[in-house]
C-alpha atoms as a PDB file:
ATOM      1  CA  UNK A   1      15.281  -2.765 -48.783  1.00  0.00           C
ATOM      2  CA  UNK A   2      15.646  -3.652 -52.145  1.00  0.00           C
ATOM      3  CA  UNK A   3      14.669  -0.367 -54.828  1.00  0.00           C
ATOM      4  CA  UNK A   4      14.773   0.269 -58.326  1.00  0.00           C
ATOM      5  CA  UNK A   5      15.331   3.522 -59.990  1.00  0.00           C
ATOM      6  CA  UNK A   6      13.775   4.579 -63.387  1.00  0.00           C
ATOM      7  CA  UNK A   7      15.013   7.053 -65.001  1.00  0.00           C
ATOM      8  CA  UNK A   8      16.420   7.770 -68.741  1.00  0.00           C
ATOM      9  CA  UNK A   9      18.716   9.683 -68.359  1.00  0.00           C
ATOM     10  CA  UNK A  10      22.287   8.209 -67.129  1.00  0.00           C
ATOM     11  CA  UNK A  11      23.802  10.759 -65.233  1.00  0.00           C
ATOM     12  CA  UNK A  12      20.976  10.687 -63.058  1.00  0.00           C
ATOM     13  CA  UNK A  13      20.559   7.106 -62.499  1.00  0.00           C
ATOM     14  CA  UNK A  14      24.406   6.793 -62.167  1.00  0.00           C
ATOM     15  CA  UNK A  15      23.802   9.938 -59.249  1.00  0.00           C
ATOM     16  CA  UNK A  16      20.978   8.387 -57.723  1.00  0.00           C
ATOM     17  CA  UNK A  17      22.994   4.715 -57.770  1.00  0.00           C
ATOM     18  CA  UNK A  18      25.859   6.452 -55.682  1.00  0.00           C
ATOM     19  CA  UNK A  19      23.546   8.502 -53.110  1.00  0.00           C
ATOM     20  CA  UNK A  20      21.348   5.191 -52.679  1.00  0.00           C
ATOM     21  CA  UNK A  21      24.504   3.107 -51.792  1.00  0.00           C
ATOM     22  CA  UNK A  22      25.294   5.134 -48.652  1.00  0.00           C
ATOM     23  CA  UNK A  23      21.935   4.298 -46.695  1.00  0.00           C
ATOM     24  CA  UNK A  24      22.383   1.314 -44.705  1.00  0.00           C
ATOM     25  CA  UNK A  25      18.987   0.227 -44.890  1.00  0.00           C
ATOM     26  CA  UNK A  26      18.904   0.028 -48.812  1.00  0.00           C
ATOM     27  CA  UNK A  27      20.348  -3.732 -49.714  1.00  0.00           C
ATOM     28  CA  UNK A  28      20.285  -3.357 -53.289  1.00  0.00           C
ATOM     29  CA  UNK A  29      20.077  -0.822 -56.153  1.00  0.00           C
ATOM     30  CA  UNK A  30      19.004  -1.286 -59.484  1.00  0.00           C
ATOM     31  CA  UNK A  31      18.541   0.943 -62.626  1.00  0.00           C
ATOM     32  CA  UNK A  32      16.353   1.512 -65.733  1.00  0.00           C
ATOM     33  CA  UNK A  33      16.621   3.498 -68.460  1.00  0.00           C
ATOM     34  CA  UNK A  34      13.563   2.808 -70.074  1.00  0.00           C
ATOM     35  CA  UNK A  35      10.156   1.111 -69.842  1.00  0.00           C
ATOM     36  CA  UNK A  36      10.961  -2.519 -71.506  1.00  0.00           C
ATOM     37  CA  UNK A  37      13.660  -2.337 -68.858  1.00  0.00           C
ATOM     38  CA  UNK A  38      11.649  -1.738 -65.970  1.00  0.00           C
ATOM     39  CA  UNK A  39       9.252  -4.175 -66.899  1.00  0.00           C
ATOM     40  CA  UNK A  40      11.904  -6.940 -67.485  1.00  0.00           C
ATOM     41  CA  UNK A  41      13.847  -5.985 -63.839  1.00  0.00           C
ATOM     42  CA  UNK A  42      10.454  -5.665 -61.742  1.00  0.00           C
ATOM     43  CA  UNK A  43       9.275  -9.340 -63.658  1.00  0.00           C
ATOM     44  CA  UNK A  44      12.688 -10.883 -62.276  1.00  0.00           C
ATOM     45  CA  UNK A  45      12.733  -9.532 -58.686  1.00  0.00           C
ATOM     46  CA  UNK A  46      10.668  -8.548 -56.231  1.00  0.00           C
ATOM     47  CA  UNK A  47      11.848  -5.242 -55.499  1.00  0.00           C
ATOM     48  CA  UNK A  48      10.269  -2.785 -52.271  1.00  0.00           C
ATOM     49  CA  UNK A  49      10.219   0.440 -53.867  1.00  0.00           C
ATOM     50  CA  UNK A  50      10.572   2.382 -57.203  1.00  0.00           C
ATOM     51  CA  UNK A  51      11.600   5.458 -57.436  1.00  0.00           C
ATOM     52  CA  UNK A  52      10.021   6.151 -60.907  1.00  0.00           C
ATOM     53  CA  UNK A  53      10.305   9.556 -62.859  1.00  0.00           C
ATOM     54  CA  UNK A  54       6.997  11.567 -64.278  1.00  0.00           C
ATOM     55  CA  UNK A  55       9.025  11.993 -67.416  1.00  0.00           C
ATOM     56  CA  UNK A  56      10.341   8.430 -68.189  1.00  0.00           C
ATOM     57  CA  UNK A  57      11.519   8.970 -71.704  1.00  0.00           C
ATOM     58  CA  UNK A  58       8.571   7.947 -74.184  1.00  0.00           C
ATOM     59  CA  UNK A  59       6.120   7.578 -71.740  1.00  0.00           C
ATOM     60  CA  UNK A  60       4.509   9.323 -68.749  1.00  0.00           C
ATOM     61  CA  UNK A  61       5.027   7.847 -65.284  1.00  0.00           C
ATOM     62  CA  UNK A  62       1.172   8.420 -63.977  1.00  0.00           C
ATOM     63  CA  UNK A  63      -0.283   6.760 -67.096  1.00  0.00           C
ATOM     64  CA  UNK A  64       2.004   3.338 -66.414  1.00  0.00           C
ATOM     65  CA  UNK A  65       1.617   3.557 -62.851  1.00  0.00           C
ATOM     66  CA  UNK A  66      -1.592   1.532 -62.788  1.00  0.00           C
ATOM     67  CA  UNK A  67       0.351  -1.175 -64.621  1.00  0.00           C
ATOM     68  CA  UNK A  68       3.231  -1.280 -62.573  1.00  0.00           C
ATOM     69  CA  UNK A  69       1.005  -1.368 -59.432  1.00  0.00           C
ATOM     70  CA  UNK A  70      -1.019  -3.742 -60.772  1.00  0.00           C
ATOM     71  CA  UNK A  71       1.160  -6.487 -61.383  1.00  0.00           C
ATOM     72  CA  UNK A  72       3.086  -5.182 -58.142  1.00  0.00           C
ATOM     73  CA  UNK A  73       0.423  -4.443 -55.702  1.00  0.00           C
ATOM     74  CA  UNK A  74       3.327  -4.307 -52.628  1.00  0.00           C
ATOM     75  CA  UNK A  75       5.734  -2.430 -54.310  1.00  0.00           C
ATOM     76  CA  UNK A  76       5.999   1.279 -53.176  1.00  0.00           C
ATOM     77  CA  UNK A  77       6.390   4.126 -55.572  1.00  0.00           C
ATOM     78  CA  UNK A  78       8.158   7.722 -55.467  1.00  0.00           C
ATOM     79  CA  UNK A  79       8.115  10.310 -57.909  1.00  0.00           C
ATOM     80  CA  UNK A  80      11.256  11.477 -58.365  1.00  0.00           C
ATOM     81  CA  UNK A  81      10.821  14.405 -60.706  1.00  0.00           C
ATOM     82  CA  UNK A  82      12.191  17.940 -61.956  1.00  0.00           C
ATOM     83  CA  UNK A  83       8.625  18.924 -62.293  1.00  0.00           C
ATOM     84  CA  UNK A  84       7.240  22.000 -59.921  1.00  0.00           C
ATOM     85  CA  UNK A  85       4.265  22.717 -61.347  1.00  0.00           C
ATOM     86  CA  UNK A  86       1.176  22.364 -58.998  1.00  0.00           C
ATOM     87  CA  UNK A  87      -1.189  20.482 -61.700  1.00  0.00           C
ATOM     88  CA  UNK A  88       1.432  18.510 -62.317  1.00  0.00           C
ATOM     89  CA  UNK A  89       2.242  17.474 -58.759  1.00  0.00           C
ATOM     90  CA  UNK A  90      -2.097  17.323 -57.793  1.00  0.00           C
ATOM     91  CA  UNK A  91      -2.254  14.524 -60.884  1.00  0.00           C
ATOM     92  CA  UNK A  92       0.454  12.438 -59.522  1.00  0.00           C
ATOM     93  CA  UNK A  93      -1.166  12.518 -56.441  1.00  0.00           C
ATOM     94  CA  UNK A  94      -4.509  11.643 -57.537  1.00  0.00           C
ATOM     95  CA  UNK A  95      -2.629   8.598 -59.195  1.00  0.00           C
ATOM     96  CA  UNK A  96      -1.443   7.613 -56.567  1.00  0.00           C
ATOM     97  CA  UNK A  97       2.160   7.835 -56.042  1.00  0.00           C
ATOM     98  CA  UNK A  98       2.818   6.952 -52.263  1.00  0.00           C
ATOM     99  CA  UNK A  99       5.804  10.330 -52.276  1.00  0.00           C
ATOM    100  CA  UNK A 100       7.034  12.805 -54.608  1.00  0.00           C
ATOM    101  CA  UNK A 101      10.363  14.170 -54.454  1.00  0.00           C
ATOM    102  CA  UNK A 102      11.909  16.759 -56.501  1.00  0.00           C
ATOM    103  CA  UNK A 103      15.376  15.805 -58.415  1.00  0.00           C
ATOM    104  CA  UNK A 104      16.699  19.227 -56.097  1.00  0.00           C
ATOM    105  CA  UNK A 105      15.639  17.624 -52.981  1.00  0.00           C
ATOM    106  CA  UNK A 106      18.582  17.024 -50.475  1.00  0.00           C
ATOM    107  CA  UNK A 107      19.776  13.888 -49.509  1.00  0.00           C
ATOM    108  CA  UNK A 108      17.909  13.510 -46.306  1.00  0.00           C
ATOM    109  CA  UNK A 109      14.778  14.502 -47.780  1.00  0.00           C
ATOM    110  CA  UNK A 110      15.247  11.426 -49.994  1.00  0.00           C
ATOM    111  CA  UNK A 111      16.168   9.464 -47.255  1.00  0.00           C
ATOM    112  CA  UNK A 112      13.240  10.304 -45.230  1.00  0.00           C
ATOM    113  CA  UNK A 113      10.941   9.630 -48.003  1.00  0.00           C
ATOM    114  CA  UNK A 114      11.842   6.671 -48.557  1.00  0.00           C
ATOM    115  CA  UNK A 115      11.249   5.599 -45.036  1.00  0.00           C
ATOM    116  CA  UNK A 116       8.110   7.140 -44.181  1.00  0.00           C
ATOM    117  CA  UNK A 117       6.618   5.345 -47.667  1.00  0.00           C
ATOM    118  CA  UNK A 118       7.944   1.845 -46.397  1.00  0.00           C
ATOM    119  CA  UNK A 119       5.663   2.337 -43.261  1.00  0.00           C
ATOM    120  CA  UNK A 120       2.867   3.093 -45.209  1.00  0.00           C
ATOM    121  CA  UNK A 121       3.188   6.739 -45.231  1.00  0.00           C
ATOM    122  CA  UNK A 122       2.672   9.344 -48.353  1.00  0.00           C
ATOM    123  CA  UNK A 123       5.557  11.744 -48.585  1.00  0.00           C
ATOM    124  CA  UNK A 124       5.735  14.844 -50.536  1.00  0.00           C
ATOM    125  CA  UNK A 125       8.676  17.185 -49.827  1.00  0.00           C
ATOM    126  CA  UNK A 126       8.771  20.697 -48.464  1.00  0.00           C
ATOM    127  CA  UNK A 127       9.935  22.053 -51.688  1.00  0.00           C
ATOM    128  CA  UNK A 128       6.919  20.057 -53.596  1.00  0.00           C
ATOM    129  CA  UNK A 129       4.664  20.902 -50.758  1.00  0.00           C
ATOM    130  CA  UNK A 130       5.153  24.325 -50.943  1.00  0.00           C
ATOM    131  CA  UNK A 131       4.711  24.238 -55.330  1.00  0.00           C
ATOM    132  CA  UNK A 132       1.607  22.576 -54.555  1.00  0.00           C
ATOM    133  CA  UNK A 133      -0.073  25.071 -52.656  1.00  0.00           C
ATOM    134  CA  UNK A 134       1.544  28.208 -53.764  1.00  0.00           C
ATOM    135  CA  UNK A 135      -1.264  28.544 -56.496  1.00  0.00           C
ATOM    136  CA  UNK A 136      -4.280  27.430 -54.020  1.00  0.00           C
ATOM    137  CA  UNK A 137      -6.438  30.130 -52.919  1.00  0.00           C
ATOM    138  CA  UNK A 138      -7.454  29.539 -49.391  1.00  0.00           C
ATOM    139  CA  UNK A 139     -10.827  29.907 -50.099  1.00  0.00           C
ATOM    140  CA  UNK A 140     -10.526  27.588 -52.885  1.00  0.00           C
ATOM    141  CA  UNK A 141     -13.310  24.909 -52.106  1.00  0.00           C
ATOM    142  CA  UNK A 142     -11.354  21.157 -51.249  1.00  0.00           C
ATOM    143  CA  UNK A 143     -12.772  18.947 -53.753  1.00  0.00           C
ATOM    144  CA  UNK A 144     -12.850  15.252 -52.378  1.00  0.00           C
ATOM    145  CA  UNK A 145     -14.211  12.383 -54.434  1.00  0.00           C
ATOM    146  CA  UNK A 146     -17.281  10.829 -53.377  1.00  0.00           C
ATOM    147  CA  UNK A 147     -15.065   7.497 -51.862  1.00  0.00           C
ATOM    148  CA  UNK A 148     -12.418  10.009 -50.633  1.00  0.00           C
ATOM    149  CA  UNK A 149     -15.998  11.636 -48.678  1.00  0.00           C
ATOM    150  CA  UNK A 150     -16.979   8.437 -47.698  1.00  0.00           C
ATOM    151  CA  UNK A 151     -13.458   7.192 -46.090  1.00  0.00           C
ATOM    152  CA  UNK A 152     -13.115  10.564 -44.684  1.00  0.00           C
ATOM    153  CA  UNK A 153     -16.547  10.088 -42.987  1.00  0.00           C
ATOM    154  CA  UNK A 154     -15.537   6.934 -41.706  1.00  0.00           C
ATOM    155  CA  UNK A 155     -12.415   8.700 -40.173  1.00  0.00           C
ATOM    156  CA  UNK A 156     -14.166  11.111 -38.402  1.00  0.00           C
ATOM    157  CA  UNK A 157     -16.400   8.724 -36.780  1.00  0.00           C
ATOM    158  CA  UNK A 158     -13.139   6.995 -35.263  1.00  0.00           C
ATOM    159  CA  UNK A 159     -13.028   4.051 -37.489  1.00  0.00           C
ATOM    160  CA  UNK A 160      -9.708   2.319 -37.571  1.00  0.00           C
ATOM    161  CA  UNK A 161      -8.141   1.065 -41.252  1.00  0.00           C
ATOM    162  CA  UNK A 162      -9.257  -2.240 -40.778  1.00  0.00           C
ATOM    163  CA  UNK A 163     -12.567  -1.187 -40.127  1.00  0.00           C
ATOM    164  CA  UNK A 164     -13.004   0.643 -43.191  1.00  0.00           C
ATOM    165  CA  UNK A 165     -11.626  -1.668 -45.561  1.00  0.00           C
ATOM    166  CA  UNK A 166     -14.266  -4.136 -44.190  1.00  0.00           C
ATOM    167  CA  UNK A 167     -17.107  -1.515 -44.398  1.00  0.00           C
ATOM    168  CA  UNK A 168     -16.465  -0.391 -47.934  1.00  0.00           C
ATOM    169  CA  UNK A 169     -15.324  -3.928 -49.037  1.00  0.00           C
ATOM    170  CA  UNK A 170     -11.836  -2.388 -49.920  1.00  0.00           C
ATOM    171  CA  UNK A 171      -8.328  -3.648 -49.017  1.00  0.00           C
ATOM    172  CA  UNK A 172      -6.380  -1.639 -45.973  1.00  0.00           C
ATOM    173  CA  UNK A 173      -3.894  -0.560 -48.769  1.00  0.00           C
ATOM    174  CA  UNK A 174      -6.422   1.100 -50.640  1.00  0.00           C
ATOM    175  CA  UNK A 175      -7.768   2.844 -47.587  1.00  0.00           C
ATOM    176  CA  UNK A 176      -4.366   3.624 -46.809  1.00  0.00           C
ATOM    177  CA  UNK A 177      -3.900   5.207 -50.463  1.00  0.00           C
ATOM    178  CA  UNK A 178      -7.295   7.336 -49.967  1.00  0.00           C
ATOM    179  CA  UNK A 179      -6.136   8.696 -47.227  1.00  0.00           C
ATOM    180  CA  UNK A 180      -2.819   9.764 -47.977  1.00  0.00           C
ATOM    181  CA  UNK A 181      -4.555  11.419 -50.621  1.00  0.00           C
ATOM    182  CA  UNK A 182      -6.906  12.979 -48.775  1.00  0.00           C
ATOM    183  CA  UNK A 183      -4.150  13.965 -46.317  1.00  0.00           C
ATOM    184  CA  UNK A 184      -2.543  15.936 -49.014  1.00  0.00           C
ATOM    185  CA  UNK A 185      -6.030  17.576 -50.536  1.00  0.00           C
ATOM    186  CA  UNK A 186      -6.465  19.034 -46.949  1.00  0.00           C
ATOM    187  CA  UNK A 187      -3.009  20.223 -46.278  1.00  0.00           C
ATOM    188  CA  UNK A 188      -2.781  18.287 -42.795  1.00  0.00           C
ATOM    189  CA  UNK A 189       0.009  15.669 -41.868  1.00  0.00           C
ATOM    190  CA  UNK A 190      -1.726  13.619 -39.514  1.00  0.00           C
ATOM    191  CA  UNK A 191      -5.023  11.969 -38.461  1.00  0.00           C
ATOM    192  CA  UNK A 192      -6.022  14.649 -35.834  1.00  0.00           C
ATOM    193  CA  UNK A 193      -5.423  17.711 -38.565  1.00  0.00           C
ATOM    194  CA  UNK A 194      -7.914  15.666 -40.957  1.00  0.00           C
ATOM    195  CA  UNK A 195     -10.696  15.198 -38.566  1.00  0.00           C
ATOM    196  CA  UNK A 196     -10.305  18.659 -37.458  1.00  0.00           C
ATOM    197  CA  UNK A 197     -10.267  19.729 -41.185  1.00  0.00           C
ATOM    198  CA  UNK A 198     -12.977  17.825 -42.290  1.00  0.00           C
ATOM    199  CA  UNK A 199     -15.273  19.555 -39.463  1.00  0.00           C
ATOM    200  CA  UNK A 200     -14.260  22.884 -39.845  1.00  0.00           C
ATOM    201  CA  UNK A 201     -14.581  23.179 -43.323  1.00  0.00           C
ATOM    202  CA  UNK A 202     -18.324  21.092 -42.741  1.00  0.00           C
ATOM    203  CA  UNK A 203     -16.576  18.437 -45.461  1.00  0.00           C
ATOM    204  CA  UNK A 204     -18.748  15.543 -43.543  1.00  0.00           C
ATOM    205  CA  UNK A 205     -21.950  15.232 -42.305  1.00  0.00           C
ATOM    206  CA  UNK A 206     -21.755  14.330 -38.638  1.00  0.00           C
ATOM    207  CA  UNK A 207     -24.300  12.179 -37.459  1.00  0.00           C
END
């Protein structure tokens, strides 16, 4: 796996470099410590995933993150952040970061995100999990967008990936981004939670 690790401040790309070199499944590591620097590294390799943080000197990680993805539709990005703060952590999401870590996060929770993300998984930490919904009143209504509705719908009515993407005339990655987000709107961590979710709280019509 080859990643690359924005972040400007030194001591924490220097920390990250180190704790990165001990997984065997990471091949190589590089570092930026600033946007023209990303840019230039992810324009000369084709890297796997980016662990990218919300605070990246002079500009803001979600608001670049349609750049980066768009001229790197395969790569994988983490937030790797020292931010708690549930609005905070619910607009990265709705970016849509594929994990977000917290810079206090232990080593295997780092490990284990990136892994999960390579297969196509969202991540989001215990620590962030638990910043997320410590604000969220349980009767709070879950407010999905009408596609997230739409690919949730699809779900329910045992529709694979594939199947979706064709439906909606969207690519499987895209579905796959929906529903990670969806995933984290509902607080569920699988496919069976959603569905079950989605008809308890009446979030679909089922037809």
């Amino acid at each position: 796996m080859k990643v690359i690790v924005a972040d400007d401040h030194f001591l924490v790309l220097d920390g990250l470099e180190v704790l990165l070199s001990t997984f065997d499944f990471v091949d190589s590591i590089n570092l930026a410590n600033n946007y023209a620097e990303l840019k230039n590294e992810l324009n000369q390799t084709k890297f796997d995933l980016l662990l990218l943080d919300i605070d990246f000197g002079n500009y803001d990680g979600r608001k670049i993150f349609h750049e980066i993805k768009e001229n790197n539709p395969d790569l994988k990005i983490i937030a790797l952040t020292s931010y708690t703060d549930s609005e905070v952590i619910k607009s990265t999401v709705n970016a849509g970061f594929d994990g977000y870590l917290l810079k206090t996060d232990q080593r295997n929770e780092i490990q284990t995100a990136m892994l999960k993300v390579m297969k196509g998984e969202k991540y989001f930490s215990p620590k962030t999990q638990a910043a997320f919904f410590e604000t969220v009143n349980q009767n709070e209504k879950i407010e999905l967008t009408e596609r997230e509705t739409e690919i949730l719908e699809l779900i329910v009515k045992e529709k694979t990936t594939k199947e979706i993407a064709e439906i909606l005339f969207l690519s499987e990655k895209t579905i796959e981004s929906h529903r990670g987000n969806i995933m984290v709107k509902l607080n569920v961590r699988n496919i069976a939670g959603m569905v079950r979710k989605a008809i308890t709280e009446n979030l679909v019509k089922i037809t």
